[in-house]
Protein backbone atom coordinates (compact mmCIF):
# COMPACT_ATOMS: atom_id res chain seq x y z
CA UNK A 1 -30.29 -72.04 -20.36
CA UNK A 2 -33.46 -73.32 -21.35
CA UNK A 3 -36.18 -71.38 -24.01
CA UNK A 4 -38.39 -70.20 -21.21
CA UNK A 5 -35.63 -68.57 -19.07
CA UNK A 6 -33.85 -66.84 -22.27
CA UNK A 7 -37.54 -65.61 -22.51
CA UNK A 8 -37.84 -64.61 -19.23
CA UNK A 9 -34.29 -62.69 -18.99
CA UNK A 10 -34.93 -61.00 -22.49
CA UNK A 11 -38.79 -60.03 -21.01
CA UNK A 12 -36.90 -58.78 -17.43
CA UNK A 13 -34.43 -56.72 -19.23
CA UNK A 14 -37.43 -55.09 -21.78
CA UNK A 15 -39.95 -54.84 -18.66
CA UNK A 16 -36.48 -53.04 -16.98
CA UNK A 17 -36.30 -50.51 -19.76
CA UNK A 18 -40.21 -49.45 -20.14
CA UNK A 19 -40.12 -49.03 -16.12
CA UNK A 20 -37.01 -46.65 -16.27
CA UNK A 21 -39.04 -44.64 -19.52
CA UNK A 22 -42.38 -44.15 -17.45
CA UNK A 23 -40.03 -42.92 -14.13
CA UNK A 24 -38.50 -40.38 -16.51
CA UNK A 25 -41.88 -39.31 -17.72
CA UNK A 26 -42.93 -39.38 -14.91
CA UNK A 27 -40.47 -36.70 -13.82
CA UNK A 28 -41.20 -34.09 -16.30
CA UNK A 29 -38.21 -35.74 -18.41
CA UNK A 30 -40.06 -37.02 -21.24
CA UNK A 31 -37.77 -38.53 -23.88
CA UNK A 32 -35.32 -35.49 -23.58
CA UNK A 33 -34.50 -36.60 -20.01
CA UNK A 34 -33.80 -40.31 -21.61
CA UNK A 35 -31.95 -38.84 -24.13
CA UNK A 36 -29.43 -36.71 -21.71
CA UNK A 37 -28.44 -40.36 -20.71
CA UNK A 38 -26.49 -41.02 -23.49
CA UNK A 39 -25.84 -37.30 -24.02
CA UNK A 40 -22.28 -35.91 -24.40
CA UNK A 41 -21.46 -32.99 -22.18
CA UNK A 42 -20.70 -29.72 -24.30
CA UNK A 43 -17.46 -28.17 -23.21
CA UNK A 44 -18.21 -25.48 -21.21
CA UNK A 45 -16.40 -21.66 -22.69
CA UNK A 46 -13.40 -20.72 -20.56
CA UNK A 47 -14.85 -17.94 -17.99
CA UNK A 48 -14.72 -14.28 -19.17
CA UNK A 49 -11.03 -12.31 -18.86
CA UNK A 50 -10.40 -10.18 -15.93
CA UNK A 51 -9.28 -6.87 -16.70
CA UNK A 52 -6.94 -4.69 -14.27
CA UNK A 53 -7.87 -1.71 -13.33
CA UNK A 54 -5.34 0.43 -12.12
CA UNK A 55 -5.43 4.45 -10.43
CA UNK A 56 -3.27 7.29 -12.42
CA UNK A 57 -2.88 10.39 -10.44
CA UNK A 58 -2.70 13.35 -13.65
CA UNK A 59 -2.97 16.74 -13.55
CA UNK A 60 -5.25 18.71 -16.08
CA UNK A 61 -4.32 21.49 -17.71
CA UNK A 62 -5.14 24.11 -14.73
CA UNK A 63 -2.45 22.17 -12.74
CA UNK A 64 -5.08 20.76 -10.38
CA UNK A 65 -4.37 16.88 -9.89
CA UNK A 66 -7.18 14.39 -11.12
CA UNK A 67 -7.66 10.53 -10.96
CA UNK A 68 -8.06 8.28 -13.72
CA UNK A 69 -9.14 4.78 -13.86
CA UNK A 70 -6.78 2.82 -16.84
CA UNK A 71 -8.55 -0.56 -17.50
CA UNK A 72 -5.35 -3.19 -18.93
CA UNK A 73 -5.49 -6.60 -19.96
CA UNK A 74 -5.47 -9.43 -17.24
CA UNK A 75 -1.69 -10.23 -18.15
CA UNK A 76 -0.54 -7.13 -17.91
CA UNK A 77 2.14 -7.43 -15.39
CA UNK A 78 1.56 -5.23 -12.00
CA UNK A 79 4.33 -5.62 -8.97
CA UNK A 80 2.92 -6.34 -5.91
CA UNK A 81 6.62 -5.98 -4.01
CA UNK A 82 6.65 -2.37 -4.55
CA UNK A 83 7.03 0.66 -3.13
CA UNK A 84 8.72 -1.45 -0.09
CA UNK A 85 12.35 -0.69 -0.97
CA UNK A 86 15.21 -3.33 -0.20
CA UNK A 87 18.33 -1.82 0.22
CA UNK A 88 21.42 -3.59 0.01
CA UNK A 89 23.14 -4.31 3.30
CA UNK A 90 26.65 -4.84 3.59
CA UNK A 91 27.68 -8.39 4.77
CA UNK A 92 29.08 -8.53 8.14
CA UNK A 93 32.45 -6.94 9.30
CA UNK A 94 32.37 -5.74 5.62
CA UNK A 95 31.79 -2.55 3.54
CA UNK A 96 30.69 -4.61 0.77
CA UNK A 97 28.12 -6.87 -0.24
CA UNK A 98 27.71 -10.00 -1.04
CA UNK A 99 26.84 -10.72 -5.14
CA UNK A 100 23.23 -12.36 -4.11
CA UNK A 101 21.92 -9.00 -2.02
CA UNK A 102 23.82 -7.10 -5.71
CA UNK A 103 21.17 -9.56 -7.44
CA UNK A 104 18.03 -8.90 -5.29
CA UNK A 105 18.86 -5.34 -5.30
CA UNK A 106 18.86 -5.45 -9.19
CA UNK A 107 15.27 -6.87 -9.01
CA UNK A 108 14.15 -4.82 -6.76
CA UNK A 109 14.72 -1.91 -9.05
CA UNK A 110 13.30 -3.94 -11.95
CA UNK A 111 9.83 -3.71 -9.73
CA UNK A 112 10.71 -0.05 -9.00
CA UNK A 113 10.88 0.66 -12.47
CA UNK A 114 7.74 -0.85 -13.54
CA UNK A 115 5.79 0.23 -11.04
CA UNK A 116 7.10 3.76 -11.91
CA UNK A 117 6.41 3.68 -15.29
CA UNK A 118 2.74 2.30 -15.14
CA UNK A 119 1.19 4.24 -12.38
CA UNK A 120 3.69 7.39 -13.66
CA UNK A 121 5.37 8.34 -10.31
CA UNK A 122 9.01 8.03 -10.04
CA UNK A 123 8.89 8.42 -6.42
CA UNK A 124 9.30 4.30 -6.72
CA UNK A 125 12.67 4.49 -8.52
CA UNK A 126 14.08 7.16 -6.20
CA UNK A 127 14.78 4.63 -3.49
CA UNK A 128 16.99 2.60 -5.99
CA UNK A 129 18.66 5.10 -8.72
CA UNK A 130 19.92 8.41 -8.33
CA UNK A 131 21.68 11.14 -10.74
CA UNK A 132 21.63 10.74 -14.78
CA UNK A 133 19.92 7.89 -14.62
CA UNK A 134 16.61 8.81 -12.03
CA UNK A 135 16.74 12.29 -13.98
CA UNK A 136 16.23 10.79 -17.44
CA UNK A 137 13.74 8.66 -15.68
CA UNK A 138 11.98 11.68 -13.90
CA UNK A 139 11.76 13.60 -17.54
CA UNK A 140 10.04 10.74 -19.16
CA UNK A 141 7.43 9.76 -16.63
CA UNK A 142 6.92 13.64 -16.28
CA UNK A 143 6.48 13.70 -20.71
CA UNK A 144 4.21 10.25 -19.96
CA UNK A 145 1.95 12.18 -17.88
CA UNK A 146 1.78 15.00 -19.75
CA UNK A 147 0.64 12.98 -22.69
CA UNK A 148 -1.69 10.40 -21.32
CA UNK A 149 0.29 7.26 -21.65
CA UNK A 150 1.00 4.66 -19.38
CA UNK A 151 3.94 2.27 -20.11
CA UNK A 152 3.05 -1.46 -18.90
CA UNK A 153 6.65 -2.85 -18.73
CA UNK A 154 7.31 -6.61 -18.61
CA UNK A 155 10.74 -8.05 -17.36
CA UNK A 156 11.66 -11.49 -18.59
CA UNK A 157 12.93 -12.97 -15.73
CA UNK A 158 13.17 -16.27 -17.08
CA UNK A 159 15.68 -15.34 -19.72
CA UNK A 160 17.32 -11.92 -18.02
CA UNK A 161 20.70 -13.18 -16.85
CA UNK A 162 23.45 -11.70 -15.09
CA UNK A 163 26.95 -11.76 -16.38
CA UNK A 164 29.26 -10.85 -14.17
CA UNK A 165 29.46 -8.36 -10.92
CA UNK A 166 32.76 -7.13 -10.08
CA UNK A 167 33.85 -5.03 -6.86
CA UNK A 168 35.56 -2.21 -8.25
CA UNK A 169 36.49 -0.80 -5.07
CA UNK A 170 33.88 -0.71 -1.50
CA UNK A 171 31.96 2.05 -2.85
CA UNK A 172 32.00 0.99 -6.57
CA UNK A 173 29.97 -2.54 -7.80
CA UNK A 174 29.85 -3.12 -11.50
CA UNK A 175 27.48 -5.53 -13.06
CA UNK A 176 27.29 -6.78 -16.43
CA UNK A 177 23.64 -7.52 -17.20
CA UNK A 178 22.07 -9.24 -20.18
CA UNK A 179 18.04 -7.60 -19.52
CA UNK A 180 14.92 -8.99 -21.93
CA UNK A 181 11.87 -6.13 -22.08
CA UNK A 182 8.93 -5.81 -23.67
CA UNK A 183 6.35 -2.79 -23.17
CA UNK A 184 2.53 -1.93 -24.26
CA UNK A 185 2.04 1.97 -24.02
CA UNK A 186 -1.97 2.70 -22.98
CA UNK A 187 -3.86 6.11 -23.00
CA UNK A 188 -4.84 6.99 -19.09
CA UNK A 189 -7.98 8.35 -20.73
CA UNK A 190 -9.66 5.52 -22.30
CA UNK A 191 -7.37 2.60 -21.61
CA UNK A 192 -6.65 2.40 -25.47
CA UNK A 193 -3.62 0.50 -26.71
CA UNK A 194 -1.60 3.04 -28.23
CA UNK A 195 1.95 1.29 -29.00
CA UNK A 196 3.66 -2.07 -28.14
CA UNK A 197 7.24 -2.99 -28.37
CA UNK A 198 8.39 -7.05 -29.04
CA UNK A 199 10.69 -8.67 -26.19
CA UNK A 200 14.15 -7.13 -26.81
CA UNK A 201 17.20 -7.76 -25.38
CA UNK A 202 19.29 -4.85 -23.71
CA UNK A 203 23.34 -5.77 -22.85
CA UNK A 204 24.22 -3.51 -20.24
CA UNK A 205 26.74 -2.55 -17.33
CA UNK A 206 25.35 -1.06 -14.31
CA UNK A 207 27.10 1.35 -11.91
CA UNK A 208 26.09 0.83 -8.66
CA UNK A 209 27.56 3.12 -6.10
CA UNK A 210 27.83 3.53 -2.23
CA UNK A 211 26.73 6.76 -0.24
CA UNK A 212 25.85 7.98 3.02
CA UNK A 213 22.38 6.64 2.39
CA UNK A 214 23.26 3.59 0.83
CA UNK A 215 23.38 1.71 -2.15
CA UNK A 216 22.48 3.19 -5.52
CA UNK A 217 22.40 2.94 -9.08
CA UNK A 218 24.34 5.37 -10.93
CA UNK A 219 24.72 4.83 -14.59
CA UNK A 220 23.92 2.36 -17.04
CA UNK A 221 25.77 2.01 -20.32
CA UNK A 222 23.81 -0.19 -23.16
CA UNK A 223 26.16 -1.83 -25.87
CA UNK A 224 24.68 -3.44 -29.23
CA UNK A 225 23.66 -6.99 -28.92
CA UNK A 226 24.94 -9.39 -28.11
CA UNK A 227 27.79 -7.94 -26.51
CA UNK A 228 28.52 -10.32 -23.77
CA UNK A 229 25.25 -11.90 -23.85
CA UNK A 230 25.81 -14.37 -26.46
């Protein structure tokens, strides 16, 4: 390349640069448009949490029923499955079962339970449990509500296993089930967090018994960890 043409390039690219300036003047840019060239783009902050807000029928102290609105955090967990109950059905030209409607079942009262708890109304576990274990159930959603407090339970699915589910007899089902909860406890009236409890594991066997009705859970006995869990 001769002197006059390395001339000529290096004038083309400088005469290339000025041009570009005056367009971005020209533009309203100024130098802070020229600048946003080069620029790095900021991260932008993560968009603002969306709390759930959730509707508590109470009663006040007269006896007449209110509504409260309990704001909880976005990861609360909130079934969506409930209060559509799944019964168990018996398999075909059978009065029992078979282990994976025992194990939907199971979840399905997990939801019930949940839901129960964190909108206090037991009406959701009634479809699922039934004796000692929906009365101890009814008494503590009835203390909840009496107090305020909403339980926001949280199944581990991920880690809750079942053991083992034996067929006692066609009316009898017993399953051995190794059950990871954790819980936040809220005040209805100004969506306070009151209490939490870590992820715990409970070992337990559940009864679950056959009537005219159906299918329902009957007892549950809790053992120490690990039990059979290990």
């Amino acid at each position: 390349m001769t002197e006059r043409s390395q001339r000529e390039g290096c004038a083309g690219w400088f005469k290339w640069m000025v041009a570009t300036f005056i367009a971005l003047i020209s533009a309203g840019g100024g130098i802070a448009a020229w600048v946003t060239i080069f620029r790095t783009p900021e991260p932008q902050p993560p968009p603002p949490a969306t709390p759930i807000v959730i509707t508590i029928q109470t009663e006040s102290g007269s006896g007449d029923e209110t509504r409260a609105e309990v704001v909880l955090p976005e990861d609360v967990f909130v079934p969506t499955a409930v209060p559509t109950p799944q019964p168990i059905v018996n398999q075909p030209n059978s009065n029992r079962p078979s282990e994976q409607d025992v194990a939907n079942f199971l979840y399905e009262a997990v939801l019930a339970e949940t839901a129960a708890y964190l909108y206090l109304d037991s009406s959701y576990v009634s479809y699922y449990f039934t004796g000692a274990p929906l009365g101890l159930m009814q008494t503590e959603i009835a203390d909840l509500t009496s107090q305020g407090v909403v339980v926001a339970k949280l199944y581990d699915e991920t880690q809750s296993t079942i053991y083992d589910i034996r067929f006692i007899n066609d009316s009898t089902i017993e399953v051995d089930s190794c059950e990871i909860w954790s819980m936040e406890l809220y005040s209805v009236w100004d969506s306070s967090l009151l209490d939490s409890e870590p992820p715990t594991l409970f070992p337990q066997t559940i009864t679950i018994e056959q009537f005219s009705n159906g299918w329902f859970i009957t007892d549950i006995a809790f053992y120490e960890v690990p039990a059979f869990c290990s």
